[in-house]
C-alpha atoms as a PDB file:
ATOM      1  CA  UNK A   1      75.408 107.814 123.269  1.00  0.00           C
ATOM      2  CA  UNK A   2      75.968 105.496 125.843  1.00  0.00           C
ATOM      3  CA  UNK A   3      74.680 105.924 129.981  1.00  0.00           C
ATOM      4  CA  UNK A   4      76.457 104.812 132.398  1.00  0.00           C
ATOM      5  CA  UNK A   5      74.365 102.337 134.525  1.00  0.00           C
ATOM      6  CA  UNK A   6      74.291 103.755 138.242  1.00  0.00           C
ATOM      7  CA  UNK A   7      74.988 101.688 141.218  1.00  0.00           C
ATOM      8  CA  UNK A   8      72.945 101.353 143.788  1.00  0.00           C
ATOM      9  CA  UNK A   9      74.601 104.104 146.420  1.00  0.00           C
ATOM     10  CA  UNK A  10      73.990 106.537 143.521  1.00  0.00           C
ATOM     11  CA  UNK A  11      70.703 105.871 142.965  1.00  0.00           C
ATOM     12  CA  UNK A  12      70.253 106.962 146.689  1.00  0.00           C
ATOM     13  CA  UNK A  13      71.837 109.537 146.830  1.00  0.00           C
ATOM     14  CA  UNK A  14      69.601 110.777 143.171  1.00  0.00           C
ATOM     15  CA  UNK A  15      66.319 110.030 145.016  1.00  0.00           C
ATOM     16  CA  UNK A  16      67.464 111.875 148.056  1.00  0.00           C
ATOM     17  CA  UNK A  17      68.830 114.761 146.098  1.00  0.00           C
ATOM     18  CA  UNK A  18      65.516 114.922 143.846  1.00  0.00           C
ATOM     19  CA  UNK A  19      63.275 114.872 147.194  1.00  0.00           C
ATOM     20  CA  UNK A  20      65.195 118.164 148.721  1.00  0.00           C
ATOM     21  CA  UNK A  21      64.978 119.905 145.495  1.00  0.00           C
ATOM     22  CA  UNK A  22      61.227 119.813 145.031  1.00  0.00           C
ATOM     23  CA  UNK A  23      60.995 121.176 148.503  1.00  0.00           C
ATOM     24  CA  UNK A  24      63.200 123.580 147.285  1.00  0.00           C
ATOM     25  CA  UNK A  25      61.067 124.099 144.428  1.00  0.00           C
ATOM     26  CA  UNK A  26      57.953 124.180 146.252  1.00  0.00           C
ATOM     27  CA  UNK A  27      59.004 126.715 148.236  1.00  0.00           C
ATOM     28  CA  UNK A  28      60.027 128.987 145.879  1.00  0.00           C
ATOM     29  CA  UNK A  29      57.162 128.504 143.975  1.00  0.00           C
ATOM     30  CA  UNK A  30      54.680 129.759 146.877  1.00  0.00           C
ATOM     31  CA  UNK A  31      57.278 132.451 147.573  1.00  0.00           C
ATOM     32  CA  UNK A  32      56.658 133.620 143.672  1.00  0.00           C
ATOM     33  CA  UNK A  33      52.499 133.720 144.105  1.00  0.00           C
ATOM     34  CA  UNK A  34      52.284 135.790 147.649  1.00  0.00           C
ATOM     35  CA  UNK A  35      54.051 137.929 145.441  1.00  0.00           C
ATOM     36  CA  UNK A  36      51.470 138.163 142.691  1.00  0.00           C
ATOM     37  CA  UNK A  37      49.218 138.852 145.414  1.00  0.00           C
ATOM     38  CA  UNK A  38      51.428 140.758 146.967  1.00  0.00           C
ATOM     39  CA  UNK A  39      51.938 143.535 144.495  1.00  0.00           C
ATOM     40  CA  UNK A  40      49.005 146.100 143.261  1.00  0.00           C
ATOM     41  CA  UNK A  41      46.578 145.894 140.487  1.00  0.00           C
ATOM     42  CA  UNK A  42      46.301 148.438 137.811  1.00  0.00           C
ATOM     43  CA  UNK A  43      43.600 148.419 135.989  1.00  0.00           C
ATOM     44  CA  UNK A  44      44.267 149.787 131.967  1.00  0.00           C
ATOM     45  CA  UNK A  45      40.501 150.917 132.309  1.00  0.00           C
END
């Protein structure tokens, strides 16, 4: 399978795209934990 070799404008435009979605990703990971610790623990005991 052959990959097209990017140019240089879209190898921009990947790195900037990549660096706003691990923000995004970041984000929604912390959102994900307050809600662990959010949410009430039942012990089976």
């Amino acid at each position: 399978r052959w990959k097209k070799i990017l140019t240089r404008s879209e190898k921009i435009h990947n790195t900037k795209l990549a660096k706003r979605r691990i923000i995004v990703e970041h984000i929604l990971s912390r959102m994900k934990k307050y809600k662990i610790l959010s949410d009430t623990y039942r012990s089976k005991d």
